[in-house]
Protein backbone atom coordinates (compact mmCIF):
# COMPACT_ATOMS: atom_id res chain seq x y z
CA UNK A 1 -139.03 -53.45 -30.80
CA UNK A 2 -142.02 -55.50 -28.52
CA UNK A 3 -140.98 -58.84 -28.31
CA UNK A 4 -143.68 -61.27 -26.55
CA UNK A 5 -143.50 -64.76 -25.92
CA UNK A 6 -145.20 -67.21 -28.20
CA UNK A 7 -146.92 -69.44 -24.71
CA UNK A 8 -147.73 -66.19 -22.62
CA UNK A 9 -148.94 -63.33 -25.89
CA UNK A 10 -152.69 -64.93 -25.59
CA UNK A 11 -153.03 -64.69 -21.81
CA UNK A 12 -151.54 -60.91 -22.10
CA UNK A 13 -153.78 -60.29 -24.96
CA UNK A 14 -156.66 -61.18 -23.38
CA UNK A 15 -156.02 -58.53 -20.03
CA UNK A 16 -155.85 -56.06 -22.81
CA UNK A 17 -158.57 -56.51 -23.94
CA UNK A 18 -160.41 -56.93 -21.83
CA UNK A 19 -159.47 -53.68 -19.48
CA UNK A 20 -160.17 -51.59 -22.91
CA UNK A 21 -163.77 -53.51 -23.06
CA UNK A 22 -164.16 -52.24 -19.72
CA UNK A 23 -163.36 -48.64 -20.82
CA UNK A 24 -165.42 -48.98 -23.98
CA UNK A 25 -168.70 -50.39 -22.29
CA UNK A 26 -168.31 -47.17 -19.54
CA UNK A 27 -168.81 -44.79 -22.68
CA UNK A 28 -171.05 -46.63 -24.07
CA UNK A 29 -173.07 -46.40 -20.86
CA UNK A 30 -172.86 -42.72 -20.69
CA UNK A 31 -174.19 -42.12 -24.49
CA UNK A 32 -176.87 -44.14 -24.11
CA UNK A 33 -178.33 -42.25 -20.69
CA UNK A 34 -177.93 -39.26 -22.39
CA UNK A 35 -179.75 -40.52 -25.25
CA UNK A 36 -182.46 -41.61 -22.87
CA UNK A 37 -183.01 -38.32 -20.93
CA UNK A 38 -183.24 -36.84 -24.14
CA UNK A 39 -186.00 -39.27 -25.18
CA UNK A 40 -187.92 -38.23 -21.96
CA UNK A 41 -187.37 -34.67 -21.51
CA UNK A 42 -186.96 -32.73 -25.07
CA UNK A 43 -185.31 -29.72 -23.04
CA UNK A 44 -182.52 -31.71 -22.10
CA UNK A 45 -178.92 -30.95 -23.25
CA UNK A 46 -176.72 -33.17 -21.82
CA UNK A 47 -175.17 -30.70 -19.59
CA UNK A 48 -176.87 -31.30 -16.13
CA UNK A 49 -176.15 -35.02 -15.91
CA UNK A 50 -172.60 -34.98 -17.38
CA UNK A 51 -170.79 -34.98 -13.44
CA UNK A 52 -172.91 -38.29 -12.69
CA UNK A 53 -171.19 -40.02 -16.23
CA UNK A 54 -168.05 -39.04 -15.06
CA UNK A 55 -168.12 -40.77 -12.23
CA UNK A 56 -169.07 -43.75 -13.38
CA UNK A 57 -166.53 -43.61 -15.78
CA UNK A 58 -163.77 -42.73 -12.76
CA UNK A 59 -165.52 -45.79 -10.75
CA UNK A 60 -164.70 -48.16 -13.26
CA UNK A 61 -161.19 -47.31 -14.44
CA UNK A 62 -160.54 -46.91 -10.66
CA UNK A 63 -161.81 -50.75 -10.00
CA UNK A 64 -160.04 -51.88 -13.53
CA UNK A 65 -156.36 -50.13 -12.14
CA UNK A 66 -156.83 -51.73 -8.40
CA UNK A 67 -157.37 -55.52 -10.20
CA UNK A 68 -154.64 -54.94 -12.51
CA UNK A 69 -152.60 -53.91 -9.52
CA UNK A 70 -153.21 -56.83 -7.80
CA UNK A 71 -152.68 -59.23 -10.77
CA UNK A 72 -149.40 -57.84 -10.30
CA UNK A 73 -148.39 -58.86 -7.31
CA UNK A 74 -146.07 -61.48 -6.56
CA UNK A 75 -146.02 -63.04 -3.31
CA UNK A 76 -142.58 -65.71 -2.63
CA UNK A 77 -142.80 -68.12 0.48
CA UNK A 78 -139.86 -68.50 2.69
CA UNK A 79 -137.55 -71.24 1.21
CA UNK A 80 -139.00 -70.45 -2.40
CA UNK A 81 -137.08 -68.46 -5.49
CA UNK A 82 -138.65 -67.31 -8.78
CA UNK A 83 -137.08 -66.26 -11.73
CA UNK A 84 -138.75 -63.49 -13.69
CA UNK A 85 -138.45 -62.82 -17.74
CA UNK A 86 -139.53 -59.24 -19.21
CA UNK A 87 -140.58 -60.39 -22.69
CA UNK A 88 -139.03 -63.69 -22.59
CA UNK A 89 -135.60 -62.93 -21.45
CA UNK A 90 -134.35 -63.35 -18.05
CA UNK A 91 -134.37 -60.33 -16.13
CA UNK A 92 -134.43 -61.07 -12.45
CA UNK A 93 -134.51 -63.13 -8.93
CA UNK A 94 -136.93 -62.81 -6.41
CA UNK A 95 -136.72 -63.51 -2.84
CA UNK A 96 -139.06 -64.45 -0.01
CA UNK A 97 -141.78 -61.84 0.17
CA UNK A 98 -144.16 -59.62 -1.95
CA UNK A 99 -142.69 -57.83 -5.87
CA UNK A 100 -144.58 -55.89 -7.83
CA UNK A 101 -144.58 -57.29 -11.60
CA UNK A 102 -145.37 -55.21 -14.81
CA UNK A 103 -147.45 -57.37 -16.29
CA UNK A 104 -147.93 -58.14 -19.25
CA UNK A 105 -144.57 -57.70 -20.14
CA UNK A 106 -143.27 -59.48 -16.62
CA UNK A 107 -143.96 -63.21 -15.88
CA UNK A 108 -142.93 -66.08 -13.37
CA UNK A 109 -140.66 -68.82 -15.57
CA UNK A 110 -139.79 -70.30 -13.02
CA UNK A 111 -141.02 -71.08 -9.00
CA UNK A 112 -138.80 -73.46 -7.33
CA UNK A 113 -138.01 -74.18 -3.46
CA UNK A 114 -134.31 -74.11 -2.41
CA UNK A 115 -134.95 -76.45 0.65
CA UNK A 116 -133.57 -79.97 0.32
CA UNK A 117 -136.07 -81.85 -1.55
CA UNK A 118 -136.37 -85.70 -2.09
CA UNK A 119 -136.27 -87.78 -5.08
CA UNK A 120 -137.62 -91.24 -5.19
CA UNK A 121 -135.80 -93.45 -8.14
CA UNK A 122 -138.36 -96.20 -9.16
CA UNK A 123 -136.82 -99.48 -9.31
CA UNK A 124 -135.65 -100.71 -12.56
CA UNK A 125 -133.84 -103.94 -13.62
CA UNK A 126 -129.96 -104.03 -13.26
CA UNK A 127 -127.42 -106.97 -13.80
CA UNK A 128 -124.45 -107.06 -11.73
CA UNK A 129 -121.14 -108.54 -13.23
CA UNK A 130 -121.63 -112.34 -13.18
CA UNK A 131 -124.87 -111.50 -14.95
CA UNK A 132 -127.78 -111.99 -12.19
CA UNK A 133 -131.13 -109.79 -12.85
CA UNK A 134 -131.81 -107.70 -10.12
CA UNK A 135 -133.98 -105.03 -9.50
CA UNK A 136 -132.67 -101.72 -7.16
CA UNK A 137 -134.30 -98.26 -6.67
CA UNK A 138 -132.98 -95.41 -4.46
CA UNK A 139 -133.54 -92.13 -2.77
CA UNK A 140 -131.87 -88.75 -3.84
CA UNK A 141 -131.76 -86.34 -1.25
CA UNK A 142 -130.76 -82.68 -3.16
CA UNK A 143 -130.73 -79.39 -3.16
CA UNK A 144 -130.88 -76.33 -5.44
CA UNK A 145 -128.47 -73.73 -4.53
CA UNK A 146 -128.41 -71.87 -8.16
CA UNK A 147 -131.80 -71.30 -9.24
CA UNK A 148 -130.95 -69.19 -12.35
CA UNK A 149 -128.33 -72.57 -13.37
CA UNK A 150 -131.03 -74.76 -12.53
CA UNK A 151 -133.82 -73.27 -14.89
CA UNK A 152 -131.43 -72.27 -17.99
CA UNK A 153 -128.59 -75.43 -17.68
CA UNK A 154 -130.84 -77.69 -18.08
CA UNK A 155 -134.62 -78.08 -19.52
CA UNK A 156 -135.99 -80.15 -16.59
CA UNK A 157 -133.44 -80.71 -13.73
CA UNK A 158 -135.75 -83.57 -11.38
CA UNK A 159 -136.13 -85.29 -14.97
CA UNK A 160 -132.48 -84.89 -15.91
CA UNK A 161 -131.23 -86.43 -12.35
CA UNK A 162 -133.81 -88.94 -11.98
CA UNK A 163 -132.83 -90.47 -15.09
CA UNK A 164 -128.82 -89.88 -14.43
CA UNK A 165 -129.22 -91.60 -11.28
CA UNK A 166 -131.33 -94.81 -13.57
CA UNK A 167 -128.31 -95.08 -15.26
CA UNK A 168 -125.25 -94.34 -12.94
CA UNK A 169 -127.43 -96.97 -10.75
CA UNK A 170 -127.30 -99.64 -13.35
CA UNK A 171 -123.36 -99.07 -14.19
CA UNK A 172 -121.91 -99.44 -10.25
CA UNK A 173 -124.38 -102.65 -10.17
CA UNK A 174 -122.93 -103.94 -12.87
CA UNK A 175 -119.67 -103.54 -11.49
CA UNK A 176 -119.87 -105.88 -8.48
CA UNK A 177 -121.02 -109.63 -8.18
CA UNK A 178 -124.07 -110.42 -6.71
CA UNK A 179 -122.56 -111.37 -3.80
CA UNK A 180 -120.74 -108.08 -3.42
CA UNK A 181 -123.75 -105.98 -4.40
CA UNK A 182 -125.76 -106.78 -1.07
CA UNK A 183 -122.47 -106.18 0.93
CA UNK A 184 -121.40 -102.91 -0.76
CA UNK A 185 -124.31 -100.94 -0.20
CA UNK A 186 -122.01 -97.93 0.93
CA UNK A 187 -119.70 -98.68 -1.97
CA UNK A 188 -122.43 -98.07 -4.18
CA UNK A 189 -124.32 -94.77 -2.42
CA UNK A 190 -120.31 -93.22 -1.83
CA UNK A 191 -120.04 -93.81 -6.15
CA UNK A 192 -123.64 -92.34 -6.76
CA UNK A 193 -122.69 -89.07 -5.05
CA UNK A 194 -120.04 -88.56 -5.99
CA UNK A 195 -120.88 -89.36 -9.88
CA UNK A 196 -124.18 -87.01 -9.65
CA UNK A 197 -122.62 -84.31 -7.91
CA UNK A 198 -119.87 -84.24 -10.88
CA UNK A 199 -122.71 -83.66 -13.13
CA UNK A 200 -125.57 -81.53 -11.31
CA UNK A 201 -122.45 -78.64 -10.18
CA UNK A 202 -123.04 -76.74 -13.31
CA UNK A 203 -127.09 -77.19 -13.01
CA UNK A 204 -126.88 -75.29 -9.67
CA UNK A 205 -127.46 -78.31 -7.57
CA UNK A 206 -126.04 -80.36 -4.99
CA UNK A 207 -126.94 -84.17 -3.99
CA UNK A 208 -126.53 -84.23 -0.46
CA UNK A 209 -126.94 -87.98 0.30
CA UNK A 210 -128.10 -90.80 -1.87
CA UNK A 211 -129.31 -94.11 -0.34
CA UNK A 212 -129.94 -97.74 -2.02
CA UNK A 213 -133.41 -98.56 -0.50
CA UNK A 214 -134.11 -101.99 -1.64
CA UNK A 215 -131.88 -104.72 -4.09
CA UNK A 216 -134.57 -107.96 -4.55
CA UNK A 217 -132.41 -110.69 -6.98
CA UNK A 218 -135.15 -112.81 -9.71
CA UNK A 219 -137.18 -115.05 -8.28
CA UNK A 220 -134.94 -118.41 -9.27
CA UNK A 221 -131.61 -116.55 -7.93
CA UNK A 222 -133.57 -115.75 -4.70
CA UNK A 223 -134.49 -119.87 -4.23
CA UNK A 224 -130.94 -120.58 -5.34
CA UNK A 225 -129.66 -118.56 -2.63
CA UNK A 226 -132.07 -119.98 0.04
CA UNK A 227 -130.61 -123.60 -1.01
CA UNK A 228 -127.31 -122.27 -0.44
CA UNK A 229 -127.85 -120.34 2.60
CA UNK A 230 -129.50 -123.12 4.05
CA UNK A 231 -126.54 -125.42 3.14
CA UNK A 232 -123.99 -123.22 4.76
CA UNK A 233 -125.85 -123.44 7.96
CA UNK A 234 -126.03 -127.25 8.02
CA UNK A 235 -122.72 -127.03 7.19
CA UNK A 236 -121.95 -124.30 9.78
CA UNK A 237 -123.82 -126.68 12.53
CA UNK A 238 -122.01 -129.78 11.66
CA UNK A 239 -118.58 -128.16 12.09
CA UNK A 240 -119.99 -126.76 15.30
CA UNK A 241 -121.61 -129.59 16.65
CA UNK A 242 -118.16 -131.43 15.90
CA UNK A 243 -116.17 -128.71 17.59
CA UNK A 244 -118.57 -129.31 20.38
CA UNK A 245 -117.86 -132.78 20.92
CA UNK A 246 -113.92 -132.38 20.44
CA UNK A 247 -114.12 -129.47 22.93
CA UNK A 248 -116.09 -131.92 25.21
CA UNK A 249 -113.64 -134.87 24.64
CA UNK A 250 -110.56 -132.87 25.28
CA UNK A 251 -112.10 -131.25 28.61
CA UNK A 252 -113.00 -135.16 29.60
CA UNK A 253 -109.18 -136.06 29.30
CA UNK A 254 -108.15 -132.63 30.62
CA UNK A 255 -110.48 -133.33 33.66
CA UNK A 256 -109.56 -136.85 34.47
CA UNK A 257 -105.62 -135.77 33.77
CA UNK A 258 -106.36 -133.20 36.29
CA UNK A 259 -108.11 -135.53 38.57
CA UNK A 260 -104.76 -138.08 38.43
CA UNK A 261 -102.70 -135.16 39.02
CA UNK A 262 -104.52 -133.77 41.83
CA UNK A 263 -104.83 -137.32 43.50
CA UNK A 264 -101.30 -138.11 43.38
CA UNK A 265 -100.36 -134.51 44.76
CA UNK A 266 -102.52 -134.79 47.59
CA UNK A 267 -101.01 -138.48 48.14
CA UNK A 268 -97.58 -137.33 47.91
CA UNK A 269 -98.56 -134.30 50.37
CA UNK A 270 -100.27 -137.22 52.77
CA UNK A 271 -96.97 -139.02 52.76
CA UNK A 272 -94.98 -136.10 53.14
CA UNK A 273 -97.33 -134.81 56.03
CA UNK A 274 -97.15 -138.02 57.39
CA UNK A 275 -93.61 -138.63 57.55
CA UNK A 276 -92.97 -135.03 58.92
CA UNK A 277 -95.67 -135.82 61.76
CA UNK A 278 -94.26 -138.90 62.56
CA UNK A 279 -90.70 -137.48 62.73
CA UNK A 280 -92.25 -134.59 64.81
CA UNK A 281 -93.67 -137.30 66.82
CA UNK A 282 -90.37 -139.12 67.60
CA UNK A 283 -88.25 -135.44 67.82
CA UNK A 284 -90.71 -134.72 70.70
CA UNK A 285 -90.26 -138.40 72.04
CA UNK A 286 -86.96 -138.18 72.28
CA UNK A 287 -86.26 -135.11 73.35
CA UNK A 288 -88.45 -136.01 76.43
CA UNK A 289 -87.12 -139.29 76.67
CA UNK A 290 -83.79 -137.29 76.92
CA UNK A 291 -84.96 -135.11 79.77
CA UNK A 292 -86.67 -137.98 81.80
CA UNK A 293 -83.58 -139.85 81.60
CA UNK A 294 -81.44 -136.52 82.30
CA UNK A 295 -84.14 -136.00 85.54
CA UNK A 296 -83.43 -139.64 87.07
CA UNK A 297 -79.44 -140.22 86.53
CA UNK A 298 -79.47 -136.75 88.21
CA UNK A 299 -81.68 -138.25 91.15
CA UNK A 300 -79.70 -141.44 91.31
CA UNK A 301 -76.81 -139.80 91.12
CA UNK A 302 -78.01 -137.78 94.42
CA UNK A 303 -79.35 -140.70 95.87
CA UNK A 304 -75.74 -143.28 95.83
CA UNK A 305 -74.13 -140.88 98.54
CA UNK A 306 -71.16 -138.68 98.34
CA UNK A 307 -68.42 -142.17 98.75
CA UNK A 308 -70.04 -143.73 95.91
CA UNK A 309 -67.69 -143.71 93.06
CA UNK A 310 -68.69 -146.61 90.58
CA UNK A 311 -66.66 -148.58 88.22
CA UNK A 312 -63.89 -146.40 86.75
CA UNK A 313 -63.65 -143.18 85.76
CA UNK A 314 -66.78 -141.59 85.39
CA UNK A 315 -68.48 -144.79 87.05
CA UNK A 316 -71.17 -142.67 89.25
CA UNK A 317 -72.54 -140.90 86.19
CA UNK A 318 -72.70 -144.14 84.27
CA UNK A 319 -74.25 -146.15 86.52
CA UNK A 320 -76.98 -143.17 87.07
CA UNK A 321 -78.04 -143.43 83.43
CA UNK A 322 -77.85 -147.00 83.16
CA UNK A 323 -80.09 -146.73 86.40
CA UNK A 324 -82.77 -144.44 84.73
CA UNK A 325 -82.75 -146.68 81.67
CA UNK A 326 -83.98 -149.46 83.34
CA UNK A 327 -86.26 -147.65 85.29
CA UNK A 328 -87.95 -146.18 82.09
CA UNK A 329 -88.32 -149.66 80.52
CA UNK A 330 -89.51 -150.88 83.75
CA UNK A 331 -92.62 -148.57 83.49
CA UNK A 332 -92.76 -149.31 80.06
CA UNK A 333 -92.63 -153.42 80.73
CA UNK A 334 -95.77 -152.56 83.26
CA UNK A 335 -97.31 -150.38 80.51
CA UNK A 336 -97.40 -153.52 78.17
CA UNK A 337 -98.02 -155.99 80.88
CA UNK A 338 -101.40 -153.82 81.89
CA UNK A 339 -102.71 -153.59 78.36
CA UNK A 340 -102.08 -157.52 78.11
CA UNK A 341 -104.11 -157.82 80.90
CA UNK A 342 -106.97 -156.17 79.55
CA UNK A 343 -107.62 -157.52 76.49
CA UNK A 344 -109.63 -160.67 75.95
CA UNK A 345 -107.04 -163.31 74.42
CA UNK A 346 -104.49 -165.65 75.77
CA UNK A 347 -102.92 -163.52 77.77
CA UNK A 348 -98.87 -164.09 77.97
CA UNK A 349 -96.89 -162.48 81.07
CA UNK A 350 -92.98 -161.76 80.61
CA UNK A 351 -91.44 -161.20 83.41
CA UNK A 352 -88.03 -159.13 83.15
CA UNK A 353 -85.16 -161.35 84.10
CA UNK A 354 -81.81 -159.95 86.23
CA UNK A 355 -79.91 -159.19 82.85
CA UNK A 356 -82.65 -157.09 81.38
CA UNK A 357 -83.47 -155.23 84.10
CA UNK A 358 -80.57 -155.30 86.58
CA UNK A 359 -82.51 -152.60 88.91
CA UNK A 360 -85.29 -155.16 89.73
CA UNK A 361 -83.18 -157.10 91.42
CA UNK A 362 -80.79 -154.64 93.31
């Protein structure tokens, strides 16, 4: 039994016909010459002129069979599928390149690319949870992989996603605050995907990335939010600007702390540097006071004679250091009396006396 689908039967009724006008009007054409030669020449019998008919009549099914032929033909694109029904039931898949169709009976249902295609989602009005109007729209970025799933799954699979993606849109909005909805943006595209691709498996296609583009609040909710934003900076600045000036306080007493501390540890090194310099000072003194002294009892020693013993035991020795003290405080008496003289005030001479300087008066 012929079965022929209700949209296409017209479109294949009309070939028909037309390719059996064509075949009609080529008879017709060959009666009617014949008619006419026999009009013109009474003798004629049709027999003579019957090759040239013929041909005619070849010519034109010829030229009818080559444009049927190439209504036939089927060219596919790289990246495209098509489906192809035999009297309205599915009968194959065609791949990139050129098929060969038996038309009428053979038609395209269905021409779709498998490359990943884009879908825009217009931007419709959502309400998040603590019930602020906003409007969102997205892109869908998808692809078919099943084209045979994709044409008999579902009537219209862009229609069917676009508006599954309105409405699984609208329900992870309305799951977050407005607050949270402008900092969950990857929340929300994560949840989209993976809530379309549950769905659009058994329609033969996958959603390969879907992407929030904009989220604008109502007008009101977008002043209230300037107010508020531009509280929280005033308020961000104060607390700064009062950091600031603690910071600034505290490095003030840090820094003159620091200054105290520094100034009495560089007095206390003075001091100390002092008093070791001036105990370095005497150390050296003495130790060449020592050695002057040690030089002249030697040389008085040398210079009483070998009978001179002194007073008591060790009486030469005794009286050779006695001797080079008062020589050294001799020189030192001069010293003074030499720096009296040349200063400009009263000018006071002391003269050393026989007890003080025994040597004098030897």
């Amino acid at each position: 039994m012929l079965k022929l689908n209700p949209r296409r039967s017209p479109r294949f009724l009309k070939k028909a016909l037309l390719l059996l006008g064509c075949c009609c009007c080529a008879s017709r054409y060959s009666k009617v010459e014949a008619s006419a030669y026999r009009r013109i020449d009474p003798l004629y019998d049709g027999g003579i002129r019957a090759p040239f008919f013929r041909k005619k009549a070849l010519t034109t099914c010829v030229v009818a069979a080559c444009w049927y032929s190439l209504s036939c033909l089927q060219v596919v694109t790289s990246g495209d599928e098509c489906l192809v029904e035999r009297m309205g039931v599915y009968h194959r898949k065609l791949g990139p390149g050129w098929h060969f169709l038996l038309k009428p009976f053979d038609s395209v249902s269905f021409h779709v690319t498998t490359r990943e295609q884009v879908l825009d989602v217009p931007p419709q009005q959502c309400y998040t949870l603590d019930n602020a109007p906003i409007r969102a729209d997205a892109v869908v970025y998808m692809r078919i992989h099943d084209v045979v799933a994709a044409r008999y799954n579902v009537q219209d699979v862009m229609n069917a996603i676009l508006n599954l993606c309105l409405t699984q849109l609208r329900e992870e909005v309305g799951k977050l605050t407005l607050d949270e909805s402008f900092s969950s943006r990857e929340r929300i595209n994560m949840e989209l995907l993976k809530d379309l691709n549950a769905v659009t498996s058994s329609w033969g296609v996958e959603i390969t990335r879907v992407e929030l583009q904009n989220m604008e609040p109502s007008r009101d909710i977008l002043t209230a939010m300037e107010l508020q934003m531009a509280a929280e900076r005033k308020k961000r600045a104060a607390i700064l600007r009062s950091e600031g000036e603690r910071e600034t306080l505290i490095n003030e007493a840090e820094g003159r702390a620091s200054a105290v501390i520094a100034d009495a540890e560089a007095q206390r090194q003075t001091v100390l540097l002092r008093a070791q310099a001036e105990a370095e000072r005497q150390r050296v003194e003495a130790e060449g006071l020592r050695s002057a002294v040690s030089i002249l009892a030697k040389t008085l020693s040398d210079s009483y004679g070998p009978g001179y013993r002194g007073n008591g035991d060790g009486g030469r020795e005794k009286d050779s250091v006695e001797g080079a003290i008062q020589f050294l405080s001799l020189i030192r008496y001069l010293e003074t009396q030499a720096k009296f003289a040349g200063s400009d005030g009263t000018k006071v001479l002391m003269l050393p006396s026989k007890n003080s300087l025994p040597l004098t008066y030897g």
